[in-house]
Protein backbone atom coordinates (compact mmCIF):
# COMPACT_ATOMS: atom_id res chain seq x y z
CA UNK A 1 -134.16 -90.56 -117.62
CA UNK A 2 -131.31 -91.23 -114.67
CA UNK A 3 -130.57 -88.71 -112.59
CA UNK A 4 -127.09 -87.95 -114.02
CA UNK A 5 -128.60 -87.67 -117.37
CA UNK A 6 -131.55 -85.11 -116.09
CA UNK A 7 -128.20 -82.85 -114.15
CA UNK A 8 -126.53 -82.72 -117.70
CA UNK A 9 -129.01 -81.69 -119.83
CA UNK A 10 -130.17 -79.38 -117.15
CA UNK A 11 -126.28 -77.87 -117.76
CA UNK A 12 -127.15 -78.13 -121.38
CA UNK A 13 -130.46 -76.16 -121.11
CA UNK A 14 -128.78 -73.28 -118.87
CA UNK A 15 -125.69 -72.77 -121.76
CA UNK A 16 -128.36 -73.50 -125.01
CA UNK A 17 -130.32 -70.15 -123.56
CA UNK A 18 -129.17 -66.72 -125.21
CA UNK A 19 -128.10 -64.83 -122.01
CA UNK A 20 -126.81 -67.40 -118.99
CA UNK A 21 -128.68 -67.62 -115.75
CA UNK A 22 -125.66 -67.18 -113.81
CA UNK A 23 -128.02 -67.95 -110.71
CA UNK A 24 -129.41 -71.08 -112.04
CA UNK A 25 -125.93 -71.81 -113.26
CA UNK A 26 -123.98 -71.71 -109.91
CA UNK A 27 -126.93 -73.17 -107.75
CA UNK A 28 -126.57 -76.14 -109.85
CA UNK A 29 -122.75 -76.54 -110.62
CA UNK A 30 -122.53 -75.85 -106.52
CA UNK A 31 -123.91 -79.50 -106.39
CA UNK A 32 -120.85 -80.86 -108.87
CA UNK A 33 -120.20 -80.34 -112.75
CA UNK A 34 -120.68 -83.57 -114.81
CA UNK A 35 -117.29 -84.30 -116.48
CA UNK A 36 -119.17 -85.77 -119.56
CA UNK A 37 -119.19 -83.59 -123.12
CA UNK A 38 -116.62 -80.98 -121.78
CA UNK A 39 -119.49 -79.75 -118.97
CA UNK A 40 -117.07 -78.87 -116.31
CA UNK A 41 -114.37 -76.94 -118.28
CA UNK A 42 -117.02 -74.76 -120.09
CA UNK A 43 -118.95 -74.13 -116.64
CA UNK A 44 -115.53 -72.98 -114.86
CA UNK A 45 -114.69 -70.82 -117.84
CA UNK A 46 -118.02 -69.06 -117.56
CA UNK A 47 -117.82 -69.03 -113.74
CA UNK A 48 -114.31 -67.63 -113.38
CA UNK A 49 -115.57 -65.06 -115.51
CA UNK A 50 -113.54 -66.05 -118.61
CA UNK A 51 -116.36 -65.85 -121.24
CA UNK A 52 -119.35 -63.68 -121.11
CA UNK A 53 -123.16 -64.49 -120.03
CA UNK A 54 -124.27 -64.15 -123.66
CA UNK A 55 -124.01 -66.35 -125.72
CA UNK A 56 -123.37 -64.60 -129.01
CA UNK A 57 -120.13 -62.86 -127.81
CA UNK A 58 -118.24 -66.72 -126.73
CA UNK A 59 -116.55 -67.11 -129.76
CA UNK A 60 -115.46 -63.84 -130.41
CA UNK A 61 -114.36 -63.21 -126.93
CA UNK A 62 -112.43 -66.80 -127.41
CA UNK A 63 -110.92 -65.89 -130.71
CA UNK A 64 -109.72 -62.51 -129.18
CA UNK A 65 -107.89 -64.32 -126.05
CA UNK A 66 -106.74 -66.85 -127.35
CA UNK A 67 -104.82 -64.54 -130.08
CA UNK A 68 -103.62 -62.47 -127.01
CA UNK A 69 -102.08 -64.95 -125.31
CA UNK A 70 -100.12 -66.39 -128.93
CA UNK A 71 -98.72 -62.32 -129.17
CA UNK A 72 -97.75 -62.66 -125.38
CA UNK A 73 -95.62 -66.28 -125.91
CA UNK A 74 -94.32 -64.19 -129.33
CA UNK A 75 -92.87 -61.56 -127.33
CA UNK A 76 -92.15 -62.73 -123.87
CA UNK A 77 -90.56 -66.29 -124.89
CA UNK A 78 -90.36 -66.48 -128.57
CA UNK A 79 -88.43 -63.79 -129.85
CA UNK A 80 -88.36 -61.49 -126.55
CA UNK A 81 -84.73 -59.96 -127.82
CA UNK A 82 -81.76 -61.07 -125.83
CA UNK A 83 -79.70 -58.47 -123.52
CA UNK A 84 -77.74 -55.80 -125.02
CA UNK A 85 -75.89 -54.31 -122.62
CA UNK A 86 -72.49 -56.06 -120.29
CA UNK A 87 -73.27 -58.88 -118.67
CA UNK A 88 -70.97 -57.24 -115.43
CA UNK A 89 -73.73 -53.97 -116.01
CA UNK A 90 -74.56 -53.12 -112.08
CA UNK A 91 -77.70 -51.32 -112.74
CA UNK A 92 -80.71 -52.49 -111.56
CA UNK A 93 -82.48 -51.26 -115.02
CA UNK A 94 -79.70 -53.65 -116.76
CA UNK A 95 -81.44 -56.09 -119.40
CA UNK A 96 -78.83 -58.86 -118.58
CA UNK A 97 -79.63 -57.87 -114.82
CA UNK A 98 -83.34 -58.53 -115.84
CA UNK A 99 -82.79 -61.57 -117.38
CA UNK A 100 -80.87 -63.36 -114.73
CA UNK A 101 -83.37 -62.15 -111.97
CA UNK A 102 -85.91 -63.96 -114.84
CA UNK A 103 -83.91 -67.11 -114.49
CA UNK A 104 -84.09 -66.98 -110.92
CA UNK A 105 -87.79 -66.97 -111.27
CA UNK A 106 -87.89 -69.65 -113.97
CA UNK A 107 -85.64 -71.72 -111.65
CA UNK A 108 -88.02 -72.08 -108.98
CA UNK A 109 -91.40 -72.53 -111.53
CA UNK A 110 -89.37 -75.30 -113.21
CA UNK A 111 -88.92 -77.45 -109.64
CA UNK A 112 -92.73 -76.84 -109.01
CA UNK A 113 -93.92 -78.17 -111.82
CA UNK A 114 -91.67 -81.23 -111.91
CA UNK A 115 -93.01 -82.59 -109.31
CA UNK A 116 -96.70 -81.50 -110.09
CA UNK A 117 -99.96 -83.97 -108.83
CA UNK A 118 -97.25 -87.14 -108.87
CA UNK A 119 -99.64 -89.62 -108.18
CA UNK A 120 -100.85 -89.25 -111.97
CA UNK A 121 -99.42 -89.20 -115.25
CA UNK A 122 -101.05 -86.99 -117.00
CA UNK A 123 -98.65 -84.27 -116.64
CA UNK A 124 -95.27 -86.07 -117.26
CA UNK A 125 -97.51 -87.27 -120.73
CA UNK A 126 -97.00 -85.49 -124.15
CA UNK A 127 -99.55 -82.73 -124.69
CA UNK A 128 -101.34 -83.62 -128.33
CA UNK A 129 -100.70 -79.44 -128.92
CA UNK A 130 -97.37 -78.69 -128.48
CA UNK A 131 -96.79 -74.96 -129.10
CA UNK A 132 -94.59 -75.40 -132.90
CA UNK A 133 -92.48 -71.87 -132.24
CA UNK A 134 -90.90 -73.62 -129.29
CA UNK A 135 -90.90 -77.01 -130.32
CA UNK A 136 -89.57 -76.37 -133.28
CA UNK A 137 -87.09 -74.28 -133.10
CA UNK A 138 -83.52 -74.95 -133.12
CA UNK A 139 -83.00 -71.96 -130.71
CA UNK A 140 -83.50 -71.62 -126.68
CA UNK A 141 -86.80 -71.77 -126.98
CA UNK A 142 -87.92 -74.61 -124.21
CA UNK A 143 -88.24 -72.73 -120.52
CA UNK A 144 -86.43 -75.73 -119.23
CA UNK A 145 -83.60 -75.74 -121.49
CA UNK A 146 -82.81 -71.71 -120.53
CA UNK A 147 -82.65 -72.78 -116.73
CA UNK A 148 -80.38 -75.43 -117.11
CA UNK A 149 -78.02 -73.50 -119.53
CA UNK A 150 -78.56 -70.28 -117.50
CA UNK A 151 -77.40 -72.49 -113.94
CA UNK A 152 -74.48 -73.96 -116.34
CA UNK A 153 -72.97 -70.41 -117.45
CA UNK A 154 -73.12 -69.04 -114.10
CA UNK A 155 -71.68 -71.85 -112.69
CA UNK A 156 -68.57 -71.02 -115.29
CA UNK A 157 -68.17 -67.67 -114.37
CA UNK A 158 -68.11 -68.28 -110.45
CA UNK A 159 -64.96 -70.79 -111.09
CA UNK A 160 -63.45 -68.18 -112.99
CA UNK A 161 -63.87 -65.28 -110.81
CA UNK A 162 -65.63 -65.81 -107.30
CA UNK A 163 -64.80 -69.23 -105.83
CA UNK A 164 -66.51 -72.32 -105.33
CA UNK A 165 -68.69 -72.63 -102.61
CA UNK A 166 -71.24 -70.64 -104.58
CA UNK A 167 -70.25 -72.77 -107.50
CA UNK A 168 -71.36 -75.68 -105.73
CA UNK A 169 -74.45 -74.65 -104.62
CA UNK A 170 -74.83 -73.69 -108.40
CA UNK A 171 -73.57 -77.71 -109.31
CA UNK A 172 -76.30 -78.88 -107.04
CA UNK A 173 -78.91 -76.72 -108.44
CA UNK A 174 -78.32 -78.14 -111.67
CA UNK A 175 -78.41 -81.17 -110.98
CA UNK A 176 -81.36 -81.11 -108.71
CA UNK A 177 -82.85 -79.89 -112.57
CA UNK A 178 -81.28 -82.35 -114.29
CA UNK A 179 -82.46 -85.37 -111.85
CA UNK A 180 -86.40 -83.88 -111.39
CA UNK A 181 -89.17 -86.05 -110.87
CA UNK A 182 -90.57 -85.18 -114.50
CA UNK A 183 -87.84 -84.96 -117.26
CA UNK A 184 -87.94 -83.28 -120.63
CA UNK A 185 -89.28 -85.15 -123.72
CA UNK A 186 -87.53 -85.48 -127.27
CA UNK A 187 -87.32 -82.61 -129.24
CA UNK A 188 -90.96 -81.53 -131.17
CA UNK A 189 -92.66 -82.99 -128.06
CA UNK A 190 -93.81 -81.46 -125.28
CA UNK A 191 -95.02 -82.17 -121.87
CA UNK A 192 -98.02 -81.46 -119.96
CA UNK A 193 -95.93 -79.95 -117.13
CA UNK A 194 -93.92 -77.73 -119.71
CA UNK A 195 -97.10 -75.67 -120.66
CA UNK A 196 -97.72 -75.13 -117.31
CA UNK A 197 -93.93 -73.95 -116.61
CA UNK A 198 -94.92 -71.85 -119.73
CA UNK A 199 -97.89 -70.32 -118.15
CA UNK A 200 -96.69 -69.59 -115.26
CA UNK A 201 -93.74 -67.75 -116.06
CA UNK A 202 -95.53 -65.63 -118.30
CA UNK A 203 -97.96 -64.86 -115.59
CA UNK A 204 -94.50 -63.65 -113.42
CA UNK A 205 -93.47 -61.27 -116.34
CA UNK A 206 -96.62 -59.90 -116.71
CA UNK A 207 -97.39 -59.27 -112.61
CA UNK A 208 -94.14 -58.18 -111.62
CA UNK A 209 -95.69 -56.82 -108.63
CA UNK A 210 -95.99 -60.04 -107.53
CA UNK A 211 -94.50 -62.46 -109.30
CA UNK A 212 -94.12 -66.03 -108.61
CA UNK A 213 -94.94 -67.32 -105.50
CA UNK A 214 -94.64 -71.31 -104.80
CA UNK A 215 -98.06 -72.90 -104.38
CA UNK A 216 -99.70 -70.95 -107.40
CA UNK A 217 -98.37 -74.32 -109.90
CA UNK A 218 -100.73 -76.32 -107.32
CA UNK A 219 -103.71 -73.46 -107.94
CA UNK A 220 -103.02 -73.69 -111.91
CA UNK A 221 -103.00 -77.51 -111.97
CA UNK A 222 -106.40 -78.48 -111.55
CA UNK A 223 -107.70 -76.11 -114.19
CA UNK A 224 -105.57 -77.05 -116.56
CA UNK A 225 -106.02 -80.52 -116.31
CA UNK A 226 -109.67 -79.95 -116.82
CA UNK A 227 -109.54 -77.68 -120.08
CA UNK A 228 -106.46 -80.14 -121.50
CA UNK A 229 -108.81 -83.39 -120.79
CA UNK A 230 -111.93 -81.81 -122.46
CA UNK A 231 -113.88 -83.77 -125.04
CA UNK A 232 -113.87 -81.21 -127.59
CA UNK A 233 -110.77 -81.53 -129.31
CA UNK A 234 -110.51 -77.43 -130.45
CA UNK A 235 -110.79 -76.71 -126.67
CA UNK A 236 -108.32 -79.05 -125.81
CA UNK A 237 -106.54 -77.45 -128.76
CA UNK A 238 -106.63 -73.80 -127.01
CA UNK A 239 -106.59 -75.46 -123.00
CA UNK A 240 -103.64 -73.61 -122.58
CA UNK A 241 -104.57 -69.88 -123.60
CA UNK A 242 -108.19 -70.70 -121.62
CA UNK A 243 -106.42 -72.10 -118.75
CA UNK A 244 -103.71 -69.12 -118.57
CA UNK A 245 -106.65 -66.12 -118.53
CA UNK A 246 -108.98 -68.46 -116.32
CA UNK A 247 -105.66 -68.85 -113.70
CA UNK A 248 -105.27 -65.21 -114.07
CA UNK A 249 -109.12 -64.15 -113.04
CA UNK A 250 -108.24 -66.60 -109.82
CA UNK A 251 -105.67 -65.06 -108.82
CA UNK A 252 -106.53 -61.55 -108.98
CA UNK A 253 -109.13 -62.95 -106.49
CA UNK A 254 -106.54 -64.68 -104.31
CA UNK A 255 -103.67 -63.09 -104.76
CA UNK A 256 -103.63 -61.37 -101.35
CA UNK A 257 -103.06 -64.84 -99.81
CA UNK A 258 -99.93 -65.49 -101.36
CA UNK A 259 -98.60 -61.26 -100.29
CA UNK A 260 -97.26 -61.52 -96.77
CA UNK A 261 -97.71 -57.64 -96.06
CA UNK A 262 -101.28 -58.48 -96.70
CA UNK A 263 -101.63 -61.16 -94.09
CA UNK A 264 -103.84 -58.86 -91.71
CA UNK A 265 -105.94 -57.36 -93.85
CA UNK A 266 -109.82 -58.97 -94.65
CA UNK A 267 -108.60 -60.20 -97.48
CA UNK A 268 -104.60 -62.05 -96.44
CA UNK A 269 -104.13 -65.08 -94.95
CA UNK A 270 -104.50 -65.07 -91.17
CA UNK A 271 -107.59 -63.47 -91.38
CA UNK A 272 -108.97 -66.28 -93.21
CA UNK A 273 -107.62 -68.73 -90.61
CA UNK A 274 -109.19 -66.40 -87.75
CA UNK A 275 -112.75 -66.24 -89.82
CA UNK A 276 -112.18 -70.58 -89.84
CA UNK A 277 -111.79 -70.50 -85.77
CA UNK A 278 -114.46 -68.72 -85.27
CA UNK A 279 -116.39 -71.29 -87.65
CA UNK A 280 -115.29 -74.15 -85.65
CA UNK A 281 -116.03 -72.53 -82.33
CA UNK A 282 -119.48 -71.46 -82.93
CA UNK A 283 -120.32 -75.21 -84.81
CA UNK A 284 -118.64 -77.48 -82.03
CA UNK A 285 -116.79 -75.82 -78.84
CA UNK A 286 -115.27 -79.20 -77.51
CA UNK A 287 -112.99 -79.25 -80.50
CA UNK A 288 -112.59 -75.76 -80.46
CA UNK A 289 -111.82 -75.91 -76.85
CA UNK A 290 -109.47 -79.33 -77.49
CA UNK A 291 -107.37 -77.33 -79.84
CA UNK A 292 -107.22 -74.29 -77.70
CA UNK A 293 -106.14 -76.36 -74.66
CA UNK A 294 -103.38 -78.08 -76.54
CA UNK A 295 -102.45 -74.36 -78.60
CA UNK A 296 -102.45 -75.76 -82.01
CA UNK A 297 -102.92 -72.85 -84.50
CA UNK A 298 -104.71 -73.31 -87.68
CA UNK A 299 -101.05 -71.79 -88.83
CA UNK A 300 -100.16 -75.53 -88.21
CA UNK A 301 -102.44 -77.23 -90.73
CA UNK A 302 -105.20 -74.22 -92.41
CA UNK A 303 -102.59 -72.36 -93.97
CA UNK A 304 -102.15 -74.42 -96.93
CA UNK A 305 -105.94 -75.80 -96.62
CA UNK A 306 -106.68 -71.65 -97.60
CA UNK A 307 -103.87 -70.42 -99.43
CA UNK A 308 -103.99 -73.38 -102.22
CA UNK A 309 -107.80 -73.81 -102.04
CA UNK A 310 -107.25 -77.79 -100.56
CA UNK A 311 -105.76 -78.51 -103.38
CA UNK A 312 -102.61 -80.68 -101.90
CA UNK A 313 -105.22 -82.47 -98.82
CA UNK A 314 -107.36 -84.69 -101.92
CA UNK A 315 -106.65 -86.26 -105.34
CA UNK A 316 -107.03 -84.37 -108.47
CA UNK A 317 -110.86 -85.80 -109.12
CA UNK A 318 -111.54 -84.43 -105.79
CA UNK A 319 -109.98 -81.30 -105.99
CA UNK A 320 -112.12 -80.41 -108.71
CA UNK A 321 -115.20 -81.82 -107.32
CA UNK A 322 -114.76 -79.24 -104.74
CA UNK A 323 -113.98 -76.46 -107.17
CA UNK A 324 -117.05 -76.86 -108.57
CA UNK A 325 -118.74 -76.15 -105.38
CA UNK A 326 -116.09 -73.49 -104.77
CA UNK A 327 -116.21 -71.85 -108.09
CA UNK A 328 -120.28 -71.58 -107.91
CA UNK A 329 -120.41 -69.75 -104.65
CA UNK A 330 -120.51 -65.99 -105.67
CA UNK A 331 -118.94 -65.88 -101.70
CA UNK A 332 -116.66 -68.51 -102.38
CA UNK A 333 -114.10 -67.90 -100.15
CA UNK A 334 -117.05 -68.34 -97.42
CA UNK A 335 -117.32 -71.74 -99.00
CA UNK A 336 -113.50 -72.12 -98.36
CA UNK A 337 -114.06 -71.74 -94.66
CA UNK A 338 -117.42 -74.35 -94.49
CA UNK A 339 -115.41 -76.64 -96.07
CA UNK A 340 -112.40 -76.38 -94.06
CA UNK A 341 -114.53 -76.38 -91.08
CA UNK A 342 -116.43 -79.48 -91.98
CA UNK A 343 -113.08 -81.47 -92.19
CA UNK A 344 -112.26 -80.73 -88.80
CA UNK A 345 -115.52 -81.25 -87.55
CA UNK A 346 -115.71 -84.70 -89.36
CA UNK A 347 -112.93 -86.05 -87.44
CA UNK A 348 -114.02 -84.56 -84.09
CA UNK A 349 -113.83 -87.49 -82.19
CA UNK A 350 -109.95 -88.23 -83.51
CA UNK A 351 -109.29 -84.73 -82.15
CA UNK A 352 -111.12 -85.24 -79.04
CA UNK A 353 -108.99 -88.30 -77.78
CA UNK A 354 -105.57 -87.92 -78.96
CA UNK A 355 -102.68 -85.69 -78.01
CA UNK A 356 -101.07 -82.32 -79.88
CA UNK A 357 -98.74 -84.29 -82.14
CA UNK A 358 -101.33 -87.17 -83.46
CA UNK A 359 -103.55 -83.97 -84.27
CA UNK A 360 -101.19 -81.93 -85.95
CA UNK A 361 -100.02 -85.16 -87.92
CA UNK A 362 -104.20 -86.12 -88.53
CA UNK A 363 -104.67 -82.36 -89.96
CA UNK A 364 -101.50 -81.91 -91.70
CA UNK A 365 -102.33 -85.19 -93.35
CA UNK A 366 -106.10 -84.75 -93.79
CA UNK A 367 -107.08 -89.07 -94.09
CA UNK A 368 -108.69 -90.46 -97.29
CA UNK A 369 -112.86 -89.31 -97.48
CA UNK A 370 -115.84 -89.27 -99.24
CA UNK A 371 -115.94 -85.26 -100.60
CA UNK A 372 -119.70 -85.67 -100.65
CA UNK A 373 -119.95 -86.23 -97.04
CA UNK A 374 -117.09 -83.04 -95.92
CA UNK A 375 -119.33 -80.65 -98.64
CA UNK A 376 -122.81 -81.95 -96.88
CA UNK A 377 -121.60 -80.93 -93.70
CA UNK A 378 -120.38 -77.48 -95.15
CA UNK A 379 -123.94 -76.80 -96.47
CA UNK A 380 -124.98 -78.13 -93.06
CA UNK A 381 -122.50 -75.60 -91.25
CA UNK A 382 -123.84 -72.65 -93.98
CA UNK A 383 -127.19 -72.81 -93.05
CA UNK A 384 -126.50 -73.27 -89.68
């Protein structure tokens, strides 16, 4: 038996036992998750804490999500009932007020996801499950068909009333939609990059707290992409639903990076870049020193390393190689740092020898490389 075959049925063995080893599980999923026989989207389901340890409550706990999510596309998109009160209605608890401050949100979601993982087609493809309420309706069903009426309207009623420079910045805004790097398919078709629109707006409504924030369509991707390409055709069937709860466990785990008030706390933002400093000082103190010397912050290039999990710095295959690794650390975001810390330290000697703008440039733009060899050096730097 090859080694690949001996990893997946050890995957195999681990899932056929009643009650998961979630030890066993993530010590060998922290070494990569075979794509083959839908491996890798059942493992990240069970290790974003989607579906329980034992076995005999999966499909139930399946069946009840999955019908959750269908109620929450009934009432939030579906049939969500329009606004009844003036249009003109000042007050902030205004249901016209709500839905234009919804639009606003949907705006932004819908140029995120247009121009989602470009070097692939997957997502400007035609999903095989389109959702048949939306599709199929003769209504305003389609998220990107509200926008661009929505951005039309308005655009009316500041000609009318309010003059036109707004107006044009409306005019550009809809055309910006119009012209997008993905465009809509025929009607009873739907795109990849439409569920994920979909998704993510629903996610908005139902965290107003926090709402959209750009960046999370590039956190969603990758997941999605893995549940929708699954071998088993009723998972790919329910990708969506899976992918929406999995997305949400995530981000209640992340969701401090993406809340500036939150930024100097243990768990925001520049306390994950300080924690990566400190990881690069104590594993190599000439580069530390090098980018101390020349005072580039890891603001410059380890914000959006941390706050989107690397998920812009690799290709999609790689991306998920890594979340494998990152997924099966139960201190993942201490993986997050090793591996951040291994990509600097793997082009040391670039760093060493070249001046403040070739480094922000080489870290901004991490070059093409062999995952294996920057998640090596991570376990290297963990057990250092």
């Amino acid at each position: 038996m090859s080694l690949h075959k001996a990893r997946i049925k050890a995957f195999e063995d681990i899932l056929d036992e009643d009650l998961v080893n979630i030890e066993q599980l993530q010590k060998l999923a922290f070494n990569g998750v075979p794509d083959e026989k839908g491996l890798r989207s059942f493992v990240w389901k069970i290790l974003l804490h989607y579906i329980p340890l034992e076995k005999s409550a999966w499909e139930s706990t399946l069946q009840k999500k999955r019908q959750l999510y269908q109620q929450l596309i009934n009432e939030i998109i579906v049939s969500p009932g329009g606004p009844t009160d003036h249009p003109l209605n000042l007050s902030p608890d205004s249901s016209w007020s709500t839905y234009f401050k919804d639009n606003e949100v949907l705006l932004q979601i819908d140029k995120d996801v247009r121009r989602l993982c470009p070097d692939i087609s997957f997502f400007q493809s035609a999903t095989e499950f389109p959702c048949s309420e939306i599709v199929n309706s003769n209504g305003v069903k389609r998220l990107h068909k509200r926008v661009e009426q929505s951005v039309l309207k308005y655009s009316t009623l500041e000609r009318r009333g309010l003059g036109v420079a707004k107006l044009s910045n409306e005019i550009r805004r809809s055309e910006s939609i119009t012209s997008g790097d993905y465009t809509p398919l025929n009607e009873g078709c739907e795109a990849h990059w439409e569920v994920v629109e979909r998704m993510l707006f629903l996610y908005a409504k139902l965290n107003p707290g926090q709402g959209y924030v750009q960046g999370m369509n590039e956190i969603i991707g990758p997941i999605y992409h893995t549940f929708a390409s699954d071998c088993n055709v009723n998972f790919r069937k329910h990708a969506e639903a899976d992918c929406f709860f999995c997305f949400t466990n995530l981000m209640a785990e992340i969701r401090d990076f993406f809340i500036r008030t939150l930024d100097e706390t243990e768990s925001g933002i520049n306390y994950m870049m300080t924690k990566l400093c400190e990881c690069v000082k104590k594993n190599d103190r000439a580069v530390w020193d090098r980018l101390e010397k020349q005072e580039l912050r890891p603001q410059y290039y380890s914000f959006r390393w941390l706050t989107l999990l690397l998920s812009q710095e690799f290709s999609l295959p790689d991306v998920e190689r890594i979340w494998d690794s990152l997924f099966a650390d139960p201190q993942r975001f201490n993986s997050l740092i090793y591996i951040c810390c291994a990509m600097i330290l793997l082009v040391r000697d670039n760093i060493l020898n070249a001046d403040f703008a070739s480094n922000v440039k080489l870290l901004q733009n991490f070059p093409p490389m062999d995952v294996s060899l920057i998640l090596n050096k991570a376990v290297e730097i963990s057990s250092g």
